[in-house]
Protein backbone atom coordinates (compact mmCIF):
# COMPACT_ATOMS: atom_id res chain seq x y z
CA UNK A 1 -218.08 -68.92 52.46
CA UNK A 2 -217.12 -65.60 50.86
CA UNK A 3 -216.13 -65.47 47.37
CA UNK A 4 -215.38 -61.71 46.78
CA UNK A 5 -211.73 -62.10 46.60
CA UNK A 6 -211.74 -65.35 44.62
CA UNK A 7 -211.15 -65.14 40.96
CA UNK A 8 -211.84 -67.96 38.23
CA UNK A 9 -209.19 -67.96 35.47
CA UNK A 10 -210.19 -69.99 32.60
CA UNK A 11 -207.82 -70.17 29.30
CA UNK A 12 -210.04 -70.78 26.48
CA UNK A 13 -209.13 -71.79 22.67
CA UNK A 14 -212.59 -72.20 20.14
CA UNK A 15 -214.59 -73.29 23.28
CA UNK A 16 -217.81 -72.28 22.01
CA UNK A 17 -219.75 -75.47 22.61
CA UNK A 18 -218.38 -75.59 26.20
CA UNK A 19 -218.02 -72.29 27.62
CA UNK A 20 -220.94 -70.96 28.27
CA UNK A 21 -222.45 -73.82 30.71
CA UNK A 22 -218.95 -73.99 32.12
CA UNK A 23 -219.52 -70.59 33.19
CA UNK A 24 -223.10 -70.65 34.19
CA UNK A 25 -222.38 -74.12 36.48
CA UNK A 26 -219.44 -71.83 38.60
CA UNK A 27 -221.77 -69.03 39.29
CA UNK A 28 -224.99 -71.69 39.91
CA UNK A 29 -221.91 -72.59 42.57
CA UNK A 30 -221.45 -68.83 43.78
CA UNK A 31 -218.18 -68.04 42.14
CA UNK A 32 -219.14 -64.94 40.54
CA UNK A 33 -215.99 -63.83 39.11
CA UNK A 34 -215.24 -65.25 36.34
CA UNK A 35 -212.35 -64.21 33.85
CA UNK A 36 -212.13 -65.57 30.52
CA UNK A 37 -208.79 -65.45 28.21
CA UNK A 38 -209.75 -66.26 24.55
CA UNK A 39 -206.34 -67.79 23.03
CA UNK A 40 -207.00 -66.11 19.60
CA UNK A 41 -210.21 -68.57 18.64
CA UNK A 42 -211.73 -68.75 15.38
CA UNK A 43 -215.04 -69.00 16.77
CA UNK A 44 -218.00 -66.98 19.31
CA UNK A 45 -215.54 -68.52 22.12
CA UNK A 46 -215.78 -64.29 23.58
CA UNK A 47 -219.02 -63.52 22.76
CA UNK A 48 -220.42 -66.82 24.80
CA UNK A 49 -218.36 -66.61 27.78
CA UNK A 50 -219.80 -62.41 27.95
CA UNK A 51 -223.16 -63.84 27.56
CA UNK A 52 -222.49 -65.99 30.45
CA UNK A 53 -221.45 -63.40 32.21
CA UNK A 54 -217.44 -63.76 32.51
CA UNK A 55 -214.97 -60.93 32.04
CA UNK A 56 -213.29 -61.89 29.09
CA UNK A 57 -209.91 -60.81 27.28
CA UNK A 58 -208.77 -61.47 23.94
CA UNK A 59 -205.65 -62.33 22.55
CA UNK A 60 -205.46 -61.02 18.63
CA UNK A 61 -203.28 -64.67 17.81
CA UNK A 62 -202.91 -67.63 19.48
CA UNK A 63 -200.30 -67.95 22.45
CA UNK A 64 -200.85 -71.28 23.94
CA UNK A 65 -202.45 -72.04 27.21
CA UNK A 66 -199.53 -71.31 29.28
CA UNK A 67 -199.29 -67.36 27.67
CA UNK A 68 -203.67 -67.04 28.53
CA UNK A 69 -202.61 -67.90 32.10
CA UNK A 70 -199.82 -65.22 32.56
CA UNK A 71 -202.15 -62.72 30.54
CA UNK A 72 -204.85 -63.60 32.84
CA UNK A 73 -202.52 -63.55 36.08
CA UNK A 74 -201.06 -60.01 35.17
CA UNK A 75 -204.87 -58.92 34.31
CA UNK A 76 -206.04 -59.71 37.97
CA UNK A 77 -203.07 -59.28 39.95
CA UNK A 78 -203.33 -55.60 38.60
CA UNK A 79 -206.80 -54.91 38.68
CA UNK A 80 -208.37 -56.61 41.34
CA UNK A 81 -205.53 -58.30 43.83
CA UNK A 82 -207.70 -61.52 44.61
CA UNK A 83 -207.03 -63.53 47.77
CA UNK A 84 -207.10 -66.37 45.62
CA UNK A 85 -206.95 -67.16 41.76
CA UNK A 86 -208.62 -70.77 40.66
CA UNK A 87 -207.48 -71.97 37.08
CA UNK A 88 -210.49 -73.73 35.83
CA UNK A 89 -210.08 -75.68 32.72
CA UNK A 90 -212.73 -74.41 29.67
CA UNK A 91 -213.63 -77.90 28.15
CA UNK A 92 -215.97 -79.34 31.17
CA UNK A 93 -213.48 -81.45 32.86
CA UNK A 94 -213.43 -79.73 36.19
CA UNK A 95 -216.38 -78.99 38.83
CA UNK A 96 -217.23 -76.17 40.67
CA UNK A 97 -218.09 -78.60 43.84
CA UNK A 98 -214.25 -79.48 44.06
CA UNK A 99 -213.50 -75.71 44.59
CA UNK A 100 -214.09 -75.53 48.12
CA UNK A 101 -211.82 -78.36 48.99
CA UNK A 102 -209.03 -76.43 47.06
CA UNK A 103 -208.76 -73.53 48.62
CA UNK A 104 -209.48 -74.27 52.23
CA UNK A 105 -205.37 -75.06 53.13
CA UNK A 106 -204.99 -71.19 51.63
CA UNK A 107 -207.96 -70.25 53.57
CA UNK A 108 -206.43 -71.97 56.70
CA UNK A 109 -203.08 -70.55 55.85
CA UNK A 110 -201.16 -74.07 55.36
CA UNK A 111 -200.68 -73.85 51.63
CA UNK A 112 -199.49 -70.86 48.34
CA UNK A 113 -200.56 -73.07 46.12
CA UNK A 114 -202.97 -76.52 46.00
CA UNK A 115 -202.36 -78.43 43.15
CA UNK A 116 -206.03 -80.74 42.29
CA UNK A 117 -204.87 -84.54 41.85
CA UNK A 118 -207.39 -87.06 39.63
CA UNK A 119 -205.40 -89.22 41.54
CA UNK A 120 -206.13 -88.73 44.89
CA UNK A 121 -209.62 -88.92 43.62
CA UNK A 122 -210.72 -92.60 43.05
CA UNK A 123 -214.01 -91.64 40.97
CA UNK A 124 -212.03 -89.90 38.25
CA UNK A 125 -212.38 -92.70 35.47
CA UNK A 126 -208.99 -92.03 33.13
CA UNK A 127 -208.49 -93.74 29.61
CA UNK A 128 -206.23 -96.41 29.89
CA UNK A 129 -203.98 -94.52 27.46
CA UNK A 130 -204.27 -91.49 28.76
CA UNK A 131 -203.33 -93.28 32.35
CA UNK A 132 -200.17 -94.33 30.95
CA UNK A 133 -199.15 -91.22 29.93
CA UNK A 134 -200.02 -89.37 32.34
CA UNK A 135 -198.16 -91.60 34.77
CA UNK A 136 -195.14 -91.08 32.48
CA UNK A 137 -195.19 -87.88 32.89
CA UNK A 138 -195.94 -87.35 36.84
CA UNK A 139 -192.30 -89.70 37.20
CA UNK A 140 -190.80 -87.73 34.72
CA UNK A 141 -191.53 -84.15 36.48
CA UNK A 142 -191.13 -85.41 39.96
CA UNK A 143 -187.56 -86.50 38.79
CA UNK A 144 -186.83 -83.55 36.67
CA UNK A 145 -188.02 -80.89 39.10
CA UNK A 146 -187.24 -82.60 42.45
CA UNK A 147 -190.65 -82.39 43.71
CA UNK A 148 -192.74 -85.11 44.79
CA UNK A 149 -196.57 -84.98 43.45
CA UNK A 150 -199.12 -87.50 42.23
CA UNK A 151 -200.92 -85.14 39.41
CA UNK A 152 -198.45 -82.86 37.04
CA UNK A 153 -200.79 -81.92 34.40
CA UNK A 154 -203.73 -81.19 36.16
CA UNK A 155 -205.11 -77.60 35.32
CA UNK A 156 -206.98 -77.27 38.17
CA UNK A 157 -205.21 -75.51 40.77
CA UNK A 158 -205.73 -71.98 43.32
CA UNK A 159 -203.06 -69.68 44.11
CA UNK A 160 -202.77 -67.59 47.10
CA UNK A 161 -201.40 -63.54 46.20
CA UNK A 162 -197.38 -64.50 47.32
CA UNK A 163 -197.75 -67.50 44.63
CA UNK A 164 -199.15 -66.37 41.42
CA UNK A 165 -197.25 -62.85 42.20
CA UNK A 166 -193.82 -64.95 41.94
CA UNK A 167 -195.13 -67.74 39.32
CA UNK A 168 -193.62 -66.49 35.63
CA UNK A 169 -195.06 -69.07 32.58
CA UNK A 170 -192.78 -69.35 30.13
CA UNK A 171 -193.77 -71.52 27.93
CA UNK A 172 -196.89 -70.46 26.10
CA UNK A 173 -198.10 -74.44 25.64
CA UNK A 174 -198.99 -76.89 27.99
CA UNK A 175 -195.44 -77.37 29.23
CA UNK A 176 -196.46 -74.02 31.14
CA UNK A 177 -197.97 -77.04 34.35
CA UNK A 178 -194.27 -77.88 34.21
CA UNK A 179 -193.34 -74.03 34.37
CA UNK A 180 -195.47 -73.97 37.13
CA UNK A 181 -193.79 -77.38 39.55
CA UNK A 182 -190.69 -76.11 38.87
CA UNK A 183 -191.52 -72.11 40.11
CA UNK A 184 -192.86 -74.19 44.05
CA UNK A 185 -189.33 -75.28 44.24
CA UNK A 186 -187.39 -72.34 42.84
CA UNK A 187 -189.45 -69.65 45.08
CA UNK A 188 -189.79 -71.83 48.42
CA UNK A 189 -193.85 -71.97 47.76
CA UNK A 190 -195.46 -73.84 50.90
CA UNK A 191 -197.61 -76.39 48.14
CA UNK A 192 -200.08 -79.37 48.55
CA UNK A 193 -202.38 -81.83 46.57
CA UNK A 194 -206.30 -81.65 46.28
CA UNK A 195 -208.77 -85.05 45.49
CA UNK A 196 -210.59 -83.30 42.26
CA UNK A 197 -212.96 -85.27 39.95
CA UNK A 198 -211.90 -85.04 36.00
CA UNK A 199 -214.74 -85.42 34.11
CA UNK A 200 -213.85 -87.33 30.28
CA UNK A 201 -216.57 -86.60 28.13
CA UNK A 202 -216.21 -87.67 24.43
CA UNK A 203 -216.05 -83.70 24.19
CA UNK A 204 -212.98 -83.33 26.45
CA UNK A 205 -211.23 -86.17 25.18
CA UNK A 206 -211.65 -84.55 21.42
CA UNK A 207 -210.12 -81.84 22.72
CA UNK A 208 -207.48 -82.93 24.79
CA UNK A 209 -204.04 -83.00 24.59
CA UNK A 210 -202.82 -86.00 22.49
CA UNK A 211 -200.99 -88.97 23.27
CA UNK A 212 -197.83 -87.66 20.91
CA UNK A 213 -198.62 -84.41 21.94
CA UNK A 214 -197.27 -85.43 25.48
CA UNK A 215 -194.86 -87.53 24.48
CA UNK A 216 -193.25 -84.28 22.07
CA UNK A 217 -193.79 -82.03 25.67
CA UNK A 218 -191.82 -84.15 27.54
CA UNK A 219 -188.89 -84.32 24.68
CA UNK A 220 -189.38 -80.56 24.98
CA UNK A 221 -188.79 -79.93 28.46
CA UNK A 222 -186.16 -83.00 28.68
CA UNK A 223 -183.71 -81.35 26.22
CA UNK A 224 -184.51 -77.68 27.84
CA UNK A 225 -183.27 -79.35 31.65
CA UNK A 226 -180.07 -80.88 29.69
CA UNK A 227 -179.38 -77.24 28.08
């Protein structure tokens, strides 16, 4: 398979520990292009991911997850024009091996965007709180943004050109996977689901978003679809 035109866009926030084999595991894969956004961190977050081997940026502050994504979207849509663009998650929680399965319907010209599901994916072992939430907040989207999907925070996902060319984030935090469901429906994107394997280490779960934290994003975006 040839990976010239596929780009790896990882958002990355004092992901020192992580980044580096997180890298090194998607080129042992053949996914050579790597770029790395570094959210303002407070620690060698830039200097690891270089070492690794990744193009990085750096923001001077901290923007939020969903503001590295459009940085890092603008960055390759005007330098290189990839076929496809892969968010890839900085913490461990995705694999390379799933990448192939994601962007074959692009490939085969049946999909602008694939969306990777944990839920589709029956090895995926979730924390039973996490679950909860998390199935909160798939009914809430699907309801909110008229869109039917089983995985709505899930920030592994590839984007043809015509996709993340009309996808704008919005909201710099994690509400930006929201920003993202509702931009399928509001720019007629052709869209499907991926199985993908999330991986909860003790490290990923330490640095995962919190239980209130979701509960506060879904508040959020609740009171923005009311105004």
């Amino acid at each position: 398979m040839l990976m010239q035109n596929i780009w790896i866009l990882i958002p990355a926030y004092n992901e020192a520990v992580a980044i580096g084999p997180v890298i090194s595991n998607l080129k042992k894969h053949g996914y050579s292009h790597v770029l790395v956004v570094d959210d303002g961190s407070r620690d060698d977050t830039a200097a690891v991911a270089r070492t690794a081997g990744a193009e990085v940026l750096e923001h001077l502050i901290n923007r939020g997850q969903g503001g590295a994504l459009q940085t890092g979207i603008n960055y390759l849509s005007e330098e290189y024009s990839p076929e496809i663009i892969i968010t890839f998650d900085a913490d461990g929680q995705h694999r390379p091996e799933d990448i192939a399965a994601l962007i074959r319907p692009i490939q085969d010209d049946q999909s602008d965007i694939v969306l990777g599901s944990r839920f589709l994916d029956p090895t995926s072992e979730i924390p039973p709180l996490r679950l909860f939430i998390l199935k909160l907040g798939i009914l809430f989207t699907n309801i909110v943004s008229h869109i039917r999907l089983t995985d709505t925070h899930n920030g592994l996902r590839a984007m043809n050109q015509k996709a993340y060319q009309a996808i704008r984030i919005t909201h710099r935090g994690m509400e930006h996977a929201s920003d993202i469901i509702d931009e399928i429906t509001r720019k007629n994107l052709r869209y499907t689901e991926c199985p993908v394997t999330v991986i909860y280490s003790d490290y990923s779960k330490a640095k995962g978003q919190s239980s209130i934290g979701f509960i506060k994003m879904g508040c959020k975006l609740l009171l923005r679809k009311l105004m």
